[in-house]
C-alpha atoms as a PDB file:
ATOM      1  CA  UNK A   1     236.827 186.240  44.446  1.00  0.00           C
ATOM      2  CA  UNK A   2     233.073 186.285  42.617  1.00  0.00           C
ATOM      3  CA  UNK A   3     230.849 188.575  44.050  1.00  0.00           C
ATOM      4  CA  UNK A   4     227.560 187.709  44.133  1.00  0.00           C
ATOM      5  CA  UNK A   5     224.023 189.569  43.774  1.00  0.00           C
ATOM      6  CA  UNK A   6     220.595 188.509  44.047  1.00  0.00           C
ATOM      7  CA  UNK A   7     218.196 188.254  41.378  1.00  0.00           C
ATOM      8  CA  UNK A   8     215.792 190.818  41.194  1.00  0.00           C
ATOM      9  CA  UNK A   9     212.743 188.862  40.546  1.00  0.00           C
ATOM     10  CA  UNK A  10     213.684 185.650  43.120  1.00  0.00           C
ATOM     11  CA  UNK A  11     216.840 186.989  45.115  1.00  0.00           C
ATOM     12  CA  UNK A  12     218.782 183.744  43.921  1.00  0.00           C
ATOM     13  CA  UNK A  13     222.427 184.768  44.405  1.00  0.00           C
ATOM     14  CA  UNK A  14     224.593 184.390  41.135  1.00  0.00           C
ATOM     15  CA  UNK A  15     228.033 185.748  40.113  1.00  0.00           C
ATOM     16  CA  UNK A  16     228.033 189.499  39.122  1.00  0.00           C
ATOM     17  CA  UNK A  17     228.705 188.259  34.930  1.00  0.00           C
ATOM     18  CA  UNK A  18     225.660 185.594  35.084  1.00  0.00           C
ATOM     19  CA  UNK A  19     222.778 188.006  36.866  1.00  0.00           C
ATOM     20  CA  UNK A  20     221.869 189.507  34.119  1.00  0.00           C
ATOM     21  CA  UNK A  21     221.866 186.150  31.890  1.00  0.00           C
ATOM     22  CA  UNK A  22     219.397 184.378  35.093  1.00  0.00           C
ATOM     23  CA  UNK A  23     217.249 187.096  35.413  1.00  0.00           C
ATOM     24  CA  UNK A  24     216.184 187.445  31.423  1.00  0.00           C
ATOM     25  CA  UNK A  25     215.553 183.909  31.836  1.00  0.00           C
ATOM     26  CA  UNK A  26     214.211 183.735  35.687  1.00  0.00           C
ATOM     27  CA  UNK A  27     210.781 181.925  35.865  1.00  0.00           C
ATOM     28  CA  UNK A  28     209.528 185.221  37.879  1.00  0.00           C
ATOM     29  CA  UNK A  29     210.502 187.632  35.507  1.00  0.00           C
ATOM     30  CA  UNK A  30     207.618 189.061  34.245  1.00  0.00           C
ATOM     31  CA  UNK A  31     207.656 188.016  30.711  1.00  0.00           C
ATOM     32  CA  UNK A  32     208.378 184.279  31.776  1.00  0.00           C
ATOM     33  CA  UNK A  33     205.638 183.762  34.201  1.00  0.00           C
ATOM     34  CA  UNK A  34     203.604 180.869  33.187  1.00  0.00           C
ATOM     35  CA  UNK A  35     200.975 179.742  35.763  1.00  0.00           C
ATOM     36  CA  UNK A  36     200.214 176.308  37.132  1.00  0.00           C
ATOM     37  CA  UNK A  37     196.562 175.217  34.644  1.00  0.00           C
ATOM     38  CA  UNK A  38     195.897 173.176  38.650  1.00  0.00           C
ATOM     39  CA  UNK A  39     197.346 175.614  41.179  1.00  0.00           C
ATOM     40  CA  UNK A  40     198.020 178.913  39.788  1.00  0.00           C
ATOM     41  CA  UNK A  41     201.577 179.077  41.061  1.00  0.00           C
ATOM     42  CA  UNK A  42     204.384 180.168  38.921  1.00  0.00           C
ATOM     43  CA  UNK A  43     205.556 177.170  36.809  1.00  0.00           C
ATOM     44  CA  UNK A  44     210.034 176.871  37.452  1.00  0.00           C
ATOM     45  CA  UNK A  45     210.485 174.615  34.587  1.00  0.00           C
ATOM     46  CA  UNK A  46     208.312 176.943  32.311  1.00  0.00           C
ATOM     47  CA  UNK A  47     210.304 175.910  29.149  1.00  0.00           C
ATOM     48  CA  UNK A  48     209.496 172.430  28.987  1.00  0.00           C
ATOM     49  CA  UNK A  49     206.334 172.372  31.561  1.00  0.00           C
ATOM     50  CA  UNK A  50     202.904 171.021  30.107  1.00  0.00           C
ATOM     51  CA  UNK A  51     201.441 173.650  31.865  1.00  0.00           C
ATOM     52  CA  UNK A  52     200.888 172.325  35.829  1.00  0.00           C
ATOM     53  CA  UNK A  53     204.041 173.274  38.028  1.00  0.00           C
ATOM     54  CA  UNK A  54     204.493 169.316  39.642  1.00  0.00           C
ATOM     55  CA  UNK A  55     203.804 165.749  39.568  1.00  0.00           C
ATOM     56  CA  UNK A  56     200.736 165.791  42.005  1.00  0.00           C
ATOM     57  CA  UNK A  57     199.277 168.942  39.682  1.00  0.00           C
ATOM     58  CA  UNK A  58     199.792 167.061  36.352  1.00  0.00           C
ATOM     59  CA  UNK A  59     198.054 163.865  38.022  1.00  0.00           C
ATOM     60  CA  UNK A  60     194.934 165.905  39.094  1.00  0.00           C
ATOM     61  CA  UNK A  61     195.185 167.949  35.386  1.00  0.00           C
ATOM     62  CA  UNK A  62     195.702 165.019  33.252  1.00  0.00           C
ATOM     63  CA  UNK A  63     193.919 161.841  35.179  1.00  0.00           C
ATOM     64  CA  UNK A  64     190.786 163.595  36.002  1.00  0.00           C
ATOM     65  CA  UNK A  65     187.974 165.385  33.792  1.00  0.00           C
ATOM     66  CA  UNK A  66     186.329 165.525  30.884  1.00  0.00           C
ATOM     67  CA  UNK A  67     190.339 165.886  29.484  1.00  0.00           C
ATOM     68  CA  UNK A  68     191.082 162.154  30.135  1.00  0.00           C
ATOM     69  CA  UNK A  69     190.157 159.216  27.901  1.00  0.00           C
ATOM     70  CA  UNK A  70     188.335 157.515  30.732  1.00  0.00           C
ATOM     71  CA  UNK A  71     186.242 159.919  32.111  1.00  0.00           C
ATOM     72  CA  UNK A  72     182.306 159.066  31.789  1.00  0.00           C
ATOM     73  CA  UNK A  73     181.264 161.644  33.409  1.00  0.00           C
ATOM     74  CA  UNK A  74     179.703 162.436  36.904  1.00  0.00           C
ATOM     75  CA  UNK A  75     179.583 158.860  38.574  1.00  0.00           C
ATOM     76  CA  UNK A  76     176.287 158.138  40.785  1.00  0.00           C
ATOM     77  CA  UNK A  77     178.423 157.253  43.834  1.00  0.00           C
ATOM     78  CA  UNK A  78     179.923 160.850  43.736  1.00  0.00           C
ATOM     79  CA  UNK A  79     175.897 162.284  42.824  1.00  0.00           C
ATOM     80  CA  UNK A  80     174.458 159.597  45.754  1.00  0.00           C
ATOM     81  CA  UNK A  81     176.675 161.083  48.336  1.00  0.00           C
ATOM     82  CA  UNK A  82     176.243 164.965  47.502  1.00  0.00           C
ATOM     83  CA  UNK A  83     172.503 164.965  48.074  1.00  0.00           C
ATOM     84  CA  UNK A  84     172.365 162.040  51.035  1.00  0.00           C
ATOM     85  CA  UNK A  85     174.467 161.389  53.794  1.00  0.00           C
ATOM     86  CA  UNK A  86     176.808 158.041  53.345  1.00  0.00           C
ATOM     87  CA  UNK A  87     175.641 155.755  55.704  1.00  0.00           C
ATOM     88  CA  UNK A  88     173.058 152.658  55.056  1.00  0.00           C
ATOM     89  CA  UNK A  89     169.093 153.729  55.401  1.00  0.00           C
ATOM     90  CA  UNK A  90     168.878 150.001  56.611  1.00  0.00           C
ATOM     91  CA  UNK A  91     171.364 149.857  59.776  1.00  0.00           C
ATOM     92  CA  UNK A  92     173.445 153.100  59.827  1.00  0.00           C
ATOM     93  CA  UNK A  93     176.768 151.569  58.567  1.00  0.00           C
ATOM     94  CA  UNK A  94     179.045 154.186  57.286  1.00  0.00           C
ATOM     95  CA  UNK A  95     182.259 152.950  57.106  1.00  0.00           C
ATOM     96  CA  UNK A  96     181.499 150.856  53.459  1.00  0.00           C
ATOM     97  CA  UNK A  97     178.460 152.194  51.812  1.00  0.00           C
ATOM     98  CA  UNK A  98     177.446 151.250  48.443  1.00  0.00           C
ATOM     99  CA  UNK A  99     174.733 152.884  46.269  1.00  0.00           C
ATOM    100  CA  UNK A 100     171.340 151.281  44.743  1.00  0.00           C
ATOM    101  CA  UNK A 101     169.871 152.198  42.255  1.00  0.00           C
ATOM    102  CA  UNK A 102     165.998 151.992  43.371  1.00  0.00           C
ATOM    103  CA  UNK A 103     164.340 151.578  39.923  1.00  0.00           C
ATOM    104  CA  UNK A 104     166.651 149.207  38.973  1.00  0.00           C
ATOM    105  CA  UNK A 105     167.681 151.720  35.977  1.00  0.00           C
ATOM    106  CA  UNK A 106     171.651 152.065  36.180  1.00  0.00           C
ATOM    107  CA  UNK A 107     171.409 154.826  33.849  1.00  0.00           C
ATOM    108  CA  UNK A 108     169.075 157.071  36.257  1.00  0.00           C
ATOM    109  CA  UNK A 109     171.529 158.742  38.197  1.00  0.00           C
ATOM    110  CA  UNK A 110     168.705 161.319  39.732  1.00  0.00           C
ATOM    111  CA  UNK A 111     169.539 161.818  43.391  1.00  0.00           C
ATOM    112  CA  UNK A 112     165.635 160.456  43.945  1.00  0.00           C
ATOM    113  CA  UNK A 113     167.125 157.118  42.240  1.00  0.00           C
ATOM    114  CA  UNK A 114     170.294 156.306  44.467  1.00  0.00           C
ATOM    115  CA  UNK A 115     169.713 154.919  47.939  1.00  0.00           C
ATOM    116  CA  UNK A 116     172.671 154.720  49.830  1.00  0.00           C
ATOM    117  CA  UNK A 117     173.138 151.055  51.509  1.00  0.00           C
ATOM    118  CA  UNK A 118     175.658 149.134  53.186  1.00  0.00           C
ATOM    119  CA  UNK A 119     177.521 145.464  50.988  1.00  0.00           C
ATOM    120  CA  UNK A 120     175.234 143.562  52.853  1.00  0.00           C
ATOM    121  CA  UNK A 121     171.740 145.369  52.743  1.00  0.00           C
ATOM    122  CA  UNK A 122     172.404 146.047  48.816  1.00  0.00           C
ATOM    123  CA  UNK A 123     173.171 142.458  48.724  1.00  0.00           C
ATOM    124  CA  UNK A 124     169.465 141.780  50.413  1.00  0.00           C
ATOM    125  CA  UNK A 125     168.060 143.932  47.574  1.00  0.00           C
ATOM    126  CA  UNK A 126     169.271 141.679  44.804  1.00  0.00           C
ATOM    127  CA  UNK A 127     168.307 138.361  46.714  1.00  0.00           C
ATOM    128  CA  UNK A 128     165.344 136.480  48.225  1.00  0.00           C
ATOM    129  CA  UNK A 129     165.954 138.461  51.328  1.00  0.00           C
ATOM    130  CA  UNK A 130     164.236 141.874  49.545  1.00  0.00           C
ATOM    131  CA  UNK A 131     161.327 141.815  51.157  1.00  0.00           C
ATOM    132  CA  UNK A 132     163.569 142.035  55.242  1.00  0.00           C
ATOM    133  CA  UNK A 133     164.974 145.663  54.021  1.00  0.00           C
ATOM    134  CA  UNK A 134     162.526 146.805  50.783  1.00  0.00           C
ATOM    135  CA  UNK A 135     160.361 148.433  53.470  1.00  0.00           C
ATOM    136  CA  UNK A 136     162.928 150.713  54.843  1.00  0.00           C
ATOM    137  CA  UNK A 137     164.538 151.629  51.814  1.00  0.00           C
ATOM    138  CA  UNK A 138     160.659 152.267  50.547  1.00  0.00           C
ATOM    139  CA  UNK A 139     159.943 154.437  53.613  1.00  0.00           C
ATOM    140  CA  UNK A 140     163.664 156.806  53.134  1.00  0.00           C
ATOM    141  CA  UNK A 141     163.060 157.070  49.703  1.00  0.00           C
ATOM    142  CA  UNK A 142     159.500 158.634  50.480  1.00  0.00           C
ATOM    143  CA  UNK A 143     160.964 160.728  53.466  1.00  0.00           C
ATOM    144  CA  UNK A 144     163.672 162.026  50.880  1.00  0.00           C
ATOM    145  CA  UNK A 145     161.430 162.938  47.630  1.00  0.00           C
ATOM    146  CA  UNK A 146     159.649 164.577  50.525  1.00  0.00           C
ATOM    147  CA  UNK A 147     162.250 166.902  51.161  1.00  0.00           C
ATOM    148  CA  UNK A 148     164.032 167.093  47.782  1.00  0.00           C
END
C-alpha cells in the first residue's frame, strides 16, 4: 500500500516517493510563488501563467487600461458620473442617463462641461425643442460651478 503525506507548503497528499518531487515544484513553495498582476493571489499554473491567476483576472488585466489597444483614456461618461449624481437635471430619470456636453466641445471633458440628461431631454438639446429644457440645464450648470 502507498502511504501518503501532505505537502508542506499546501498539505496536498501525494505518495511518500513523489512529495519531495511536488513540493520543489508546489506553486506555494517559496521560490515558486508568483502573484496574481489583478488579485495578488498565488498564481497555480505559475509556469505557463501570463501573470493573472484566472480568466476573469486576465479579462480585467488585459481588456482594460492604458495596456489595451483600445483604450482612449478616461471616458466623460465615467468623469460625468464621478463629480454629479446620474440622474437627468431635467426630470430626475435615472435608470438611462446620457451625458451632454454643454459647450458643445466633445473634447472638454471638465466635470463643469458634462450635464447629465436623460435619451429624451439630450435629444431636446439637439432639436427645435432646446429652448423647453436649455433653462434648466442653464440653471444646474450655474448651481454646480457654484459648488465645484
Amino acid at each position: 500500500m502507498n502511504r501518503k503525506i501532505g505537502c508542506v507548503h499546501c498539505a496536498k497528499e501525494t505518495t511518500v516517493g513523489n512529495i519531495k518531487k511536488h513540493e520543489t515544484s508546489c506553486f506555494l513553495n517559496p521560490t515558486n510563488v508568483v502573484e496574481c498582476a489583478v488579485c495578488s493571489k498565488p498564481i497555480k499554473n505559475y509556469k505557463e501563467s501570463k501573470g493573472t491567476c484566472s480568466r476573469s483576472c486576465a479579462n480585467k488585466h488585459f481588456r482594460s487600461g492604458e495596456g489595451n489597444g483600445n483604450w482612449k483614456g478616461e471616458k466623460y461618461q465615467s468623469i460625468c458620473f464621478l463629480h454629479h449624481e446620474k440622474k437627468c437635471v431635467v426630470c430626475g430619470e435615472d435608470k438611462i442617463v446620457a451625458v451632454h456636453h454643454y459647450d458643445h466641445n466633445h473634447e472638454n471633458n471638465d466635470p463643469n462641461n458634462l450635464v447629465p440628461l436623460c435619451p429624451t431631454h439630450h435629444s431636446y438639446v439637439h432639436s427645435r425643442y432646446v429652448v423647453e429644457v436649455q433653462p434648466a440645464i442653464d440653471d444646474y450648470v450655474k448651481r454646480f460651478l457654484r459648488f465645484a
